[in-house]
C-alpha atoms as a PDB file:
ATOM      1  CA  UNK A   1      54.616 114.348 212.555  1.00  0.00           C
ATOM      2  CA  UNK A   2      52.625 111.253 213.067  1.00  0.00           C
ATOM      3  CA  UNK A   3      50.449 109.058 210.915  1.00  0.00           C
ATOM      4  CA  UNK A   4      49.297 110.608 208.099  1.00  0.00           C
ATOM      5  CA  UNK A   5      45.973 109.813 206.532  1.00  0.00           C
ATOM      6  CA  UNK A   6      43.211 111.057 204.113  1.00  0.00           C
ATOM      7  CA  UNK A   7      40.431 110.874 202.899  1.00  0.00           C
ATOM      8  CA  UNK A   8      39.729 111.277 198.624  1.00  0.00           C
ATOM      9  CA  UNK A   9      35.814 111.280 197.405  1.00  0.00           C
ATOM     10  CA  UNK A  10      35.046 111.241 194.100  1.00  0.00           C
ATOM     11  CA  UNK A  11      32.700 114.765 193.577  1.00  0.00           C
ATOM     12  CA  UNK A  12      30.328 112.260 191.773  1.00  0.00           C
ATOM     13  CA  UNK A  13      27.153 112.907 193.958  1.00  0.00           C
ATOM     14  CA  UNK A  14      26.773 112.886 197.447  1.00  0.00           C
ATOM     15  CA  UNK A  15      28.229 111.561 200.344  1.00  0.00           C
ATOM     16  CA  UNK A  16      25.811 109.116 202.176  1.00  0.00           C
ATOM     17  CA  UNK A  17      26.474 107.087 205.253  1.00  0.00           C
ATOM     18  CA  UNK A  18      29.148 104.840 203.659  1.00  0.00           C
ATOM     19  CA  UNK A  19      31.424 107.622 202.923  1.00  0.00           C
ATOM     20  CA  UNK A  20      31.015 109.001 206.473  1.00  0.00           C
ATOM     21  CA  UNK A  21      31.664 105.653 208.006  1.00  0.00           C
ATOM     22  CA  UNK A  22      35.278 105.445 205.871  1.00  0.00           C
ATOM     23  CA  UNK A  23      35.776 109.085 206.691  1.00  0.00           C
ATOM     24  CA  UNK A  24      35.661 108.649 209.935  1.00  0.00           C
ATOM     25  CA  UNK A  25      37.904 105.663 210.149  1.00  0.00           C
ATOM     26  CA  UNK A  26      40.526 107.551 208.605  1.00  0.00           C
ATOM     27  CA  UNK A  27      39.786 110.535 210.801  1.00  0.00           C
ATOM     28  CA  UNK A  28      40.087 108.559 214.309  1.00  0.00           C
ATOM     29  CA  UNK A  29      43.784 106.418 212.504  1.00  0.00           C
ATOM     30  CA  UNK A  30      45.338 110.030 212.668  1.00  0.00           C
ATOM     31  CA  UNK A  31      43.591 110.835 215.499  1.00  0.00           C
ATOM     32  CA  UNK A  32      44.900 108.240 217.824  1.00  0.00           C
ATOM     33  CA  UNK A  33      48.166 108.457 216.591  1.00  0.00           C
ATOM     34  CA  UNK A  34      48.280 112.272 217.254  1.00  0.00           C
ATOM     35  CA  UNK A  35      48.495 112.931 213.227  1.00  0.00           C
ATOM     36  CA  UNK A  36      47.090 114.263 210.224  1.00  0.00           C
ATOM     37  CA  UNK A  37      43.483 113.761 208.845  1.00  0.00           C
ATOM     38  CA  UNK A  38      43.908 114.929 204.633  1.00  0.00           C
ATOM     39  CA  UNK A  39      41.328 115.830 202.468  1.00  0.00           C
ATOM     40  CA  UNK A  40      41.708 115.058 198.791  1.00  0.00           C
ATOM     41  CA  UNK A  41      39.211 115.666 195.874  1.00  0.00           C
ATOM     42  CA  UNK A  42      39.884 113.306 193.076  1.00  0.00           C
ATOM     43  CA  UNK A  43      37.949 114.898 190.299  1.00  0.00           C
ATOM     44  CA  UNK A  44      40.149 113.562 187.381  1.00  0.00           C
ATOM     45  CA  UNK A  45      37.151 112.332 185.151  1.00  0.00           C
ATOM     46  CA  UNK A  46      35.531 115.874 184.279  1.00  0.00           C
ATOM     47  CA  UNK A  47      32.583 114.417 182.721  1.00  0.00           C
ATOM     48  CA  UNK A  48      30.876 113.107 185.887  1.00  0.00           C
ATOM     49  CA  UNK A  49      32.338 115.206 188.681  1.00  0.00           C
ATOM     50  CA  UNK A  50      30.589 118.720 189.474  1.00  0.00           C
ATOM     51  CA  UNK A  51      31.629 121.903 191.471  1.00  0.00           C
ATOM     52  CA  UNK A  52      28.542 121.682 193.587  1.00  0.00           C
ATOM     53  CA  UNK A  53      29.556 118.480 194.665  1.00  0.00           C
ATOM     54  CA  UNK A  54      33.142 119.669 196.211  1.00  0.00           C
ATOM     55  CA  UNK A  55      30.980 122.276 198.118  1.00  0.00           C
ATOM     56  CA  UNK A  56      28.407 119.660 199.697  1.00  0.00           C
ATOM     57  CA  UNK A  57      31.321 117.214 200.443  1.00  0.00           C
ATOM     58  CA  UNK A  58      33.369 120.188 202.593  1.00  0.00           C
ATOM     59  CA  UNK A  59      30.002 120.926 203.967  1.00  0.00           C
ATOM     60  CA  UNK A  60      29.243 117.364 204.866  1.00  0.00           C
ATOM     61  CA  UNK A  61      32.648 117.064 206.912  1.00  0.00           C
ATOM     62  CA  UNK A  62      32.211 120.015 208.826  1.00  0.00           C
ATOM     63  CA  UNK A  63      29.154 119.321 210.073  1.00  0.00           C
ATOM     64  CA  UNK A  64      30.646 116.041 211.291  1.00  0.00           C
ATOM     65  CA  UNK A  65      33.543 117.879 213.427  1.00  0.00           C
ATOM     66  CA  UNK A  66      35.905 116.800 210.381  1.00  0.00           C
ATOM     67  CA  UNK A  67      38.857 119.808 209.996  1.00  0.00           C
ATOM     68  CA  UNK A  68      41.678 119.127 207.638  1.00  0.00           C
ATOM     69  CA  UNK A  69      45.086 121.576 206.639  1.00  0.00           C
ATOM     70  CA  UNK A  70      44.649 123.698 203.589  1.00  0.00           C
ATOM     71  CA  UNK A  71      45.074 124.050 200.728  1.00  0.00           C
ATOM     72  CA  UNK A  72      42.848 120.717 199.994  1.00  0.00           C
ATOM     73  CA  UNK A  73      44.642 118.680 196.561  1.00  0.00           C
ATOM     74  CA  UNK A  74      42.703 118.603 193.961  1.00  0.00           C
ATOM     75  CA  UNK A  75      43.747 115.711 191.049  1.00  0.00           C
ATOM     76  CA  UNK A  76      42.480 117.978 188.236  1.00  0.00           C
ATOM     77  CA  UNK A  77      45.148 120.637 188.981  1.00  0.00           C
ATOM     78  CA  UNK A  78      47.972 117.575 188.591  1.00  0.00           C
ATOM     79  CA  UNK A  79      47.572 116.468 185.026  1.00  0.00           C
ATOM     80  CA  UNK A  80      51.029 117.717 184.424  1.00  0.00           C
ATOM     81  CA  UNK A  81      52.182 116.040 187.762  1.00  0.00           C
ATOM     82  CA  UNK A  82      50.725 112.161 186.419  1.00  0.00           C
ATOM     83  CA  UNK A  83      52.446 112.831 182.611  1.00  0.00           C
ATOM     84  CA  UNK A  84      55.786 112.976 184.412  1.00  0.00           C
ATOM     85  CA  UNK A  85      55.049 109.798 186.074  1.00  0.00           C
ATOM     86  CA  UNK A  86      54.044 108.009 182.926  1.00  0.00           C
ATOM     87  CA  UNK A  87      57.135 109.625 180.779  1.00  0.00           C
ATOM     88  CA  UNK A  88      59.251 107.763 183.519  1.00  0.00           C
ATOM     89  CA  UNK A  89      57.452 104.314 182.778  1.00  0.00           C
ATOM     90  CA  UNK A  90      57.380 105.194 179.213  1.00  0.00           C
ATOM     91  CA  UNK A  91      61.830 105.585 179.387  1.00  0.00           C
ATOM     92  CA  UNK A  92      61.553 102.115 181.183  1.00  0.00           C
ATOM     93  CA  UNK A  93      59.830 100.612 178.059  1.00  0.00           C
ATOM     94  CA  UNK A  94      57.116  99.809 180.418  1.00  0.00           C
ATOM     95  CA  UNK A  95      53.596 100.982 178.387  1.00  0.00           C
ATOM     96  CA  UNK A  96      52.061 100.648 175.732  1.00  0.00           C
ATOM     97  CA  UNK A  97      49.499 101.935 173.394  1.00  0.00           C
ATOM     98  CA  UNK A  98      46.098 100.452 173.938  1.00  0.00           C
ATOM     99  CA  UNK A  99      42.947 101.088 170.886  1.00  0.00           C
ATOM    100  CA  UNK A 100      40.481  98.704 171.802  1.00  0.00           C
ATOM    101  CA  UNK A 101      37.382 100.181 173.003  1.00  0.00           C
ATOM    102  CA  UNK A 102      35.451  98.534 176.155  1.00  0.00           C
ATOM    103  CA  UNK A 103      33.628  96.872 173.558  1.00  0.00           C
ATOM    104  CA  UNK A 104      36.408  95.345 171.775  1.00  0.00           C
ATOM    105  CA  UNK A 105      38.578  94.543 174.901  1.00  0.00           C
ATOM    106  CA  UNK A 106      39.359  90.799 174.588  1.00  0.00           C
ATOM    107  CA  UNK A 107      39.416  89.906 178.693  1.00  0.00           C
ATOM    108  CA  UNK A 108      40.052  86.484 180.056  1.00  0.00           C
ATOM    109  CA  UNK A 109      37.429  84.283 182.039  1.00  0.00           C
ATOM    110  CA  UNK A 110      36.895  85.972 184.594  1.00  0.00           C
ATOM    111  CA  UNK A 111      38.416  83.661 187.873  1.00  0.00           C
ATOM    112  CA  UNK A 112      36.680  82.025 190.338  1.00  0.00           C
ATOM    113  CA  UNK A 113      36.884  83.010 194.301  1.00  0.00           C
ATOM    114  CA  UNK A 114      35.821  86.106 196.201  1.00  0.00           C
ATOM    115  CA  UNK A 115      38.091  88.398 193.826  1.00  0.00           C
ATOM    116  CA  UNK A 116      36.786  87.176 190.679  1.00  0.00           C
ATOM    117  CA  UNK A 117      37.744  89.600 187.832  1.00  0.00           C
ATOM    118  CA  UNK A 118      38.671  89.524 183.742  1.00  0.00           C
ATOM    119  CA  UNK A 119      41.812  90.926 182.956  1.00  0.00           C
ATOM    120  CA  UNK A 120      42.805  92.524 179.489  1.00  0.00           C
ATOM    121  CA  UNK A 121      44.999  89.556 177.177  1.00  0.00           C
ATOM    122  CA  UNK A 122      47.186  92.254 175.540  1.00  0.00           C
ATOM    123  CA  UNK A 123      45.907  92.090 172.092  1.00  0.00           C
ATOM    124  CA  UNK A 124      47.350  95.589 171.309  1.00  0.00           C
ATOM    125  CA  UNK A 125      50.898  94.537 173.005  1.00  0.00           C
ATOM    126  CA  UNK A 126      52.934  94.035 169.855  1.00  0.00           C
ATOM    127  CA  UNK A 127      50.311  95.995 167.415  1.00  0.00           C
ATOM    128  CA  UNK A 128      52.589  97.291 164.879  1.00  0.00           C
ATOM    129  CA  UNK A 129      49.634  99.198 162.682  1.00  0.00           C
ATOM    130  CA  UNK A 130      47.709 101.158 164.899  1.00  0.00           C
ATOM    131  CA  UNK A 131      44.077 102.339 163.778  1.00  0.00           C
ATOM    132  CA  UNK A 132      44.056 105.692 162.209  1.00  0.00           C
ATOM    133  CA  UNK A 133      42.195 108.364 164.401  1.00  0.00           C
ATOM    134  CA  UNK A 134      42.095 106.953 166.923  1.00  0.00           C
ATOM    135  CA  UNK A 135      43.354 108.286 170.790  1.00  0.00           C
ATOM    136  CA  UNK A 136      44.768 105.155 172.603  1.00  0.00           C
ATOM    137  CA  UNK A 137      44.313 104.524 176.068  1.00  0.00           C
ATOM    138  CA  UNK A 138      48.284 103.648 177.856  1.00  0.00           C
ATOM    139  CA  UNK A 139      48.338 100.306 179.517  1.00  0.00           C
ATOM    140  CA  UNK A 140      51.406  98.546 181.653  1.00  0.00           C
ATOM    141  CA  UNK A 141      53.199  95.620 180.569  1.00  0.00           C
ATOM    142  CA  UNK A 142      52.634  93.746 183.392  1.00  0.00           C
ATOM    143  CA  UNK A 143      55.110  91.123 182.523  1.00  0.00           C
ATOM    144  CA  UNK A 144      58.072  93.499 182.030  1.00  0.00           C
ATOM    145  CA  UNK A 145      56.996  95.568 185.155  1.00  0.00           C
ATOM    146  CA  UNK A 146      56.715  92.461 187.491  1.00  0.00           C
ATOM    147  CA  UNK A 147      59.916  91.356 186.336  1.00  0.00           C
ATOM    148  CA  UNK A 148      61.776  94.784 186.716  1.00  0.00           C
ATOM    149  CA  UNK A 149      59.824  95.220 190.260  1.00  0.00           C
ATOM    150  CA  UNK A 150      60.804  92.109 191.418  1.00  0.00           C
ATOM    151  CA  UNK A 151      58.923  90.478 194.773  1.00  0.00           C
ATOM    152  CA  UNK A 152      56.527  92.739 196.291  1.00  0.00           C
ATOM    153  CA  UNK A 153      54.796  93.343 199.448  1.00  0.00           C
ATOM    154  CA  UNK A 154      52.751  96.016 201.271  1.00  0.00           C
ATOM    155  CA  UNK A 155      52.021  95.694 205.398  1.00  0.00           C
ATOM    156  CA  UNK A 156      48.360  95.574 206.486  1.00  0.00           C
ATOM    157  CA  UNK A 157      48.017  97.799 209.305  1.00  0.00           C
ATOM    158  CA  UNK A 158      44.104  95.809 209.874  1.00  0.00           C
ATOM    159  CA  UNK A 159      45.955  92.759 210.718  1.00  0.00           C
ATOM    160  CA  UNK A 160      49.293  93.431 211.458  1.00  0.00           C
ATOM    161  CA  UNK A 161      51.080  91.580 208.573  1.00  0.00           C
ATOM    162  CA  UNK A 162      52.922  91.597 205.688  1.00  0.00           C
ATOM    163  CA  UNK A 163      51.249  91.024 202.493  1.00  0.00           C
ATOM    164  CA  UNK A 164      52.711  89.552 199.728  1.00  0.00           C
ATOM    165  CA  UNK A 165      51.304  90.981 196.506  1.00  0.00           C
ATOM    166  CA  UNK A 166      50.643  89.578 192.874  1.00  0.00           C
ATOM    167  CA  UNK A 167      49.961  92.457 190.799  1.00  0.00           C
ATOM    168  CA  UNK A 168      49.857  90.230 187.638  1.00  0.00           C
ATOM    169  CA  UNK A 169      46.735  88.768 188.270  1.00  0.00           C
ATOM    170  CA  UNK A 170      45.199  91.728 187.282  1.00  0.00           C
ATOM    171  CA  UNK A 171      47.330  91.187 183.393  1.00  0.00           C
ATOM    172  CA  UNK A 172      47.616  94.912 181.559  1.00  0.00           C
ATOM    173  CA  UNK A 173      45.890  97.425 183.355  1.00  0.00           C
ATOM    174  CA  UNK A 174      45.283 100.924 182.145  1.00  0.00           C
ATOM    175  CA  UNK A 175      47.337 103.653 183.761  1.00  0.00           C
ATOM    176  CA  UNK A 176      46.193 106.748 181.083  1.00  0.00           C
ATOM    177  CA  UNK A 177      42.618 106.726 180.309  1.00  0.00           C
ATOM    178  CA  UNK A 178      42.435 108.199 176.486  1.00  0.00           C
ATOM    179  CA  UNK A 179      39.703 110.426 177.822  1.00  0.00           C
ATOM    180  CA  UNK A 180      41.211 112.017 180.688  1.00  0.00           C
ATOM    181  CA  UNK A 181      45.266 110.912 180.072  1.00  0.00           C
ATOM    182  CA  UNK A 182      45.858 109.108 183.817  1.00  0.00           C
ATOM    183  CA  UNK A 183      44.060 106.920 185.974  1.00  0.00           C
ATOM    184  CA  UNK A 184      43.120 105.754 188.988  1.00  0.00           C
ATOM    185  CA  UNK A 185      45.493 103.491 189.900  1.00  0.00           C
ATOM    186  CA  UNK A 186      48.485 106.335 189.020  1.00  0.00           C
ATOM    187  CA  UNK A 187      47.237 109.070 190.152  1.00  0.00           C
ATOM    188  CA  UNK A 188      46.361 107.936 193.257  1.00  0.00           C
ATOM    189  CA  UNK A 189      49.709 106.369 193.753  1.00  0.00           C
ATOM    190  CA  UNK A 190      51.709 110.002 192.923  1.00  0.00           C
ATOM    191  CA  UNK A 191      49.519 111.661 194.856  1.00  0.00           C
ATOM    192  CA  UNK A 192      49.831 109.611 198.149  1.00  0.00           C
ATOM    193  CA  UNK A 193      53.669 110.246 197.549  1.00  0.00           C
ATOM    194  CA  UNK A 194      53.466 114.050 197.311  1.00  0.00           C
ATOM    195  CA  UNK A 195      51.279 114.447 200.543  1.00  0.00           C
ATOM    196  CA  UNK A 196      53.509 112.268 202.481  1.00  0.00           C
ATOM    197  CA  UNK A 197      50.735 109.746 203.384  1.00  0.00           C
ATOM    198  CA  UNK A 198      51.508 106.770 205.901  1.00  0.00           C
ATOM    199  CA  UNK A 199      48.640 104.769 206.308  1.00  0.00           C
ATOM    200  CA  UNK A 200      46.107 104.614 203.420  1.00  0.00           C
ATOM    201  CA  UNK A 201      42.508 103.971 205.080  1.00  0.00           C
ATOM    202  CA  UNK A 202      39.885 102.571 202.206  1.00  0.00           C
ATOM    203  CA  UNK A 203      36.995 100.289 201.980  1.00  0.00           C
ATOM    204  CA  UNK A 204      37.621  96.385 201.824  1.00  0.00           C
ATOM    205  CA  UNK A 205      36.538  96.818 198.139  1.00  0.00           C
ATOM    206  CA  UNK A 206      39.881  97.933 196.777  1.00  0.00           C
ATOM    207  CA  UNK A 207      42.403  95.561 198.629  1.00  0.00           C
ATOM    208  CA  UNK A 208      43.181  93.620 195.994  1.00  0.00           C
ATOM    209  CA  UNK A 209      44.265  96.477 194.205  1.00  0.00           C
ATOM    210  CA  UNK A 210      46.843  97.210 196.539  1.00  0.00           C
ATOM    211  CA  UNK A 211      48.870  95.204 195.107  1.00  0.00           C
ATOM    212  CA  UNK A 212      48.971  97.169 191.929  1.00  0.00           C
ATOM    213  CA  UNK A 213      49.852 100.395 194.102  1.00  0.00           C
ATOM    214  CA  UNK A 214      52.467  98.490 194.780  1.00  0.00           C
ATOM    215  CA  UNK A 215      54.093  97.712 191.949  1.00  0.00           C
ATOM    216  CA  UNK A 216      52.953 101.362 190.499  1.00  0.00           C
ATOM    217  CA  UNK A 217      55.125 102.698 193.857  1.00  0.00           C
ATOM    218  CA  UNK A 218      58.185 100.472 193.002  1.00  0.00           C
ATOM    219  CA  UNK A 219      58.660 101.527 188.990  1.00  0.00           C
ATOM    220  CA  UNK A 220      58.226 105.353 190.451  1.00  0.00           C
ATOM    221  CA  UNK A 221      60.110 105.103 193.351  1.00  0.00           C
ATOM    222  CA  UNK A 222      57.968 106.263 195.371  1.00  0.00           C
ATOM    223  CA  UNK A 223      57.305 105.629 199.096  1.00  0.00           C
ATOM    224  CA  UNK A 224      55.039 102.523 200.392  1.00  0.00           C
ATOM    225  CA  UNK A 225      52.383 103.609 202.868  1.00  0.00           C
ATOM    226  CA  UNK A 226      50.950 101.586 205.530  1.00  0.00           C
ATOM    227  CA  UNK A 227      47.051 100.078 204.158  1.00  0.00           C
ATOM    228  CA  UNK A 228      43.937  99.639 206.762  1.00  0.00           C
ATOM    229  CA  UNK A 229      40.986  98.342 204.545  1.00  0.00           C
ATOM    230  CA  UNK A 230      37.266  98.578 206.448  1.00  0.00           C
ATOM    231  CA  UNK A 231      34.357  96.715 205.843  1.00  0.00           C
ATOM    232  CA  UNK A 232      31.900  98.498 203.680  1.00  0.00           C
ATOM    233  CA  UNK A 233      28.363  99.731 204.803  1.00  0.00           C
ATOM    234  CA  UNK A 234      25.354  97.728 203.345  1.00  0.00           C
ATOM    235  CA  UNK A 235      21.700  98.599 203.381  1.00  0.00           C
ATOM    236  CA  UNK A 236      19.122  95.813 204.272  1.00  0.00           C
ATOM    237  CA  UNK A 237      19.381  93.690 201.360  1.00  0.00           C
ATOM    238  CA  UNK A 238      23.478  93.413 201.983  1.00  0.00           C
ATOM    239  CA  UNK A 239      23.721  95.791 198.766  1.00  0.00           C
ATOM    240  CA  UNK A 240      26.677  97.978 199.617  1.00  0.00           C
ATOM    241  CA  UNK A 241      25.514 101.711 200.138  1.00  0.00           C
ATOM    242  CA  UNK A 242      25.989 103.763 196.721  1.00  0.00           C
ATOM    243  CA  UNK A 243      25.756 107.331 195.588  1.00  0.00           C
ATOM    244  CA  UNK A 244      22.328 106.856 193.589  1.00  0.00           C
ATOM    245  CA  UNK A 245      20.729 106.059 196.715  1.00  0.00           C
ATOM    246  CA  UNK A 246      19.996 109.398 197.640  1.00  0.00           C
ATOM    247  CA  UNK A 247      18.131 108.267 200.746  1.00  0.00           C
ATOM    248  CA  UNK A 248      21.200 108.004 202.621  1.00  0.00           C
ATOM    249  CA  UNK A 249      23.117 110.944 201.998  1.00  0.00           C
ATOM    250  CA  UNK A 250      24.363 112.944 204.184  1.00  0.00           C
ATOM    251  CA  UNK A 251      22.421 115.522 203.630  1.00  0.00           C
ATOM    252  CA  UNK A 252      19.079 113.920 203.804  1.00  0.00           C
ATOM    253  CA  UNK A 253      19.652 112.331 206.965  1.00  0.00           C
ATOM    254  CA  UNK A 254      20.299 116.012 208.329  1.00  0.00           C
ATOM    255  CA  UNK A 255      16.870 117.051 206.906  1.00  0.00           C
ATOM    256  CA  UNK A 256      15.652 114.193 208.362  1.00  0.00           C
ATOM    257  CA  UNK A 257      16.808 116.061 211.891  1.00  0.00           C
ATOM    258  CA  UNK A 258      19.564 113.620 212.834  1.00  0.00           C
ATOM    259  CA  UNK A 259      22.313 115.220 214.878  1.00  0.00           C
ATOM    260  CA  UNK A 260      26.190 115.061 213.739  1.00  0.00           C
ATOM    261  CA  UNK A 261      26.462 112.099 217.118  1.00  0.00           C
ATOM    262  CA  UNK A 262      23.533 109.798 215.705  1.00  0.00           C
ATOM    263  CA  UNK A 263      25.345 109.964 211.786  1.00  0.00           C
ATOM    264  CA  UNK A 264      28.363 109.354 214.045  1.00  0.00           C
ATOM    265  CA  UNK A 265      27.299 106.299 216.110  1.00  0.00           C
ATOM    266  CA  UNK A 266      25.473 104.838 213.389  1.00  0.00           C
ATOM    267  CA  UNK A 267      28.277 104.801 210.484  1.00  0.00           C
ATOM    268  CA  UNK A 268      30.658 103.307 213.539  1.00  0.00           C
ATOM    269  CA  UNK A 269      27.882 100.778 214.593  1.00  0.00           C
ATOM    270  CA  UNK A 270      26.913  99.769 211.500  1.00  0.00           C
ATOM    271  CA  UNK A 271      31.203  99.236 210.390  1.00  0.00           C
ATOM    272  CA  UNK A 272      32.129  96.405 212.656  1.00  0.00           C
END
């Protein structure tokens, strides 16, 4: 069948140039390969994604030349679909009940270097007396999992190399939100497996997280795709392009009277 690839916004706001640009990219990987372009709606967090949204994103594609196979996955419809995956980390021993709020999160120092992040210190690990009413969040035992997972790796289409990955750097991340009962990190990982995607095209921003897909893909036995990361769009001041920036959407720069090509060349100009 050939590569397989998709693309998964976030029916946050609108699509500006940015998304068109990593669209696009994942659009010409299937193309060349004679594959699949997917289109996936991940719309797990219910309080910020909106209906209108979907309908401007499908809108957006089309009018680029984008076509994808129906039905289009939508990660609200698999809540049931990321509990299974969690019950089969929970048998391994492998989470844990988390209660702090973002407030009371106790993070390291964050590190030094071009991914510089804080990662959780486990202070609800080995919590025997839980706070009453309260809904915990589920976090991975990233010591246990490592261990169980054993050495990891993931091959970098970009650059034609293995990777070697590290996912505990990143300490005890969160796998089930207590507001919407998964993540991102899991449910993208299931949801790759179930639409049988080979090369996972994203921006540059979330390659160090591949390593965490990694490990996620491992415990669940789930198949490794390929990863192509892209460098991100910025505007003038070398701010990457974001959804408040309404300037840039897609669907101003139509009302603006630019043509499908000119959104075209200038998301692939502008991406290196």
């Amino acid at each position: 069948m050939g590569v397989i690839t998709r693309f998964a916004p976030s029916p946050t706001g609108f699509l500006h140039l940015g998304h068109a640009a990593s669209a696009l990219f994942a659009w010409r990987q299937a193309q060349e390969e004679g594959g699949t372009f997917l289109l996936r709606i991940e719309d797990i967090d219910s309080s910020r994604c909106r209906s209108s949204y979907v309908t401007q994103i499908f809108e957006d594609l089309r009018w680029l030349g984008l076509h994808w196979p129906q039905p289009v996955l939508y990660q609200s419809q698999r809540m049931a679909v990321y509990r299974q995956a969690l019950d089969v980390l929970q048998a391994k021993g492998l989470l844990y009940p988390c209660f702090c709020t973002r407030k009371e999160a106790v993070l390291s120092a964050p590190q030094e270097g071009d991914e510089a992040f804080a990662v959780y210190t486990g202070a609800c690990r080995n919590l025997t007396t839980p706070p009453p009413l309260r809904e915990p969040a589920l976090r991975l035992d990233m010591q246990k999992a490592c261990a169980l997972a054993g050495p990891l790796s993931w091959y970098d289409a970009a650059c034609g190399r293995v990777v070697e990955a590290d996912p505990a750097r990143f300490g005890d991340v969160i796998l089930a939100r207590r507001d919407i009962k998964t993540s991102y990190h899991l449910a993208v990982c299931v949801d790759d497996a179930a639409q049988g995607v080979t090369l996972v095209t994203r921006g540059e921003d979330l390659r160090a997280v591949t390593d965490i897909h990694c490990l996620i893909q491992t415990l669940l036995d789930l198949p490794r795709p390929a990863y192509a990361h892209h460098p991100l769009l910025r505007d003038e001041k070398g701010q990457r392009l974001a959804k408040r920036d309404q300037s840039l959407s897609l669907g101003a720069l139509r009302q603006k009277g630019l043509s499908p090509q000119a959104v075209i060349e200038q998301a692939c100009f502008n991406q290196g």
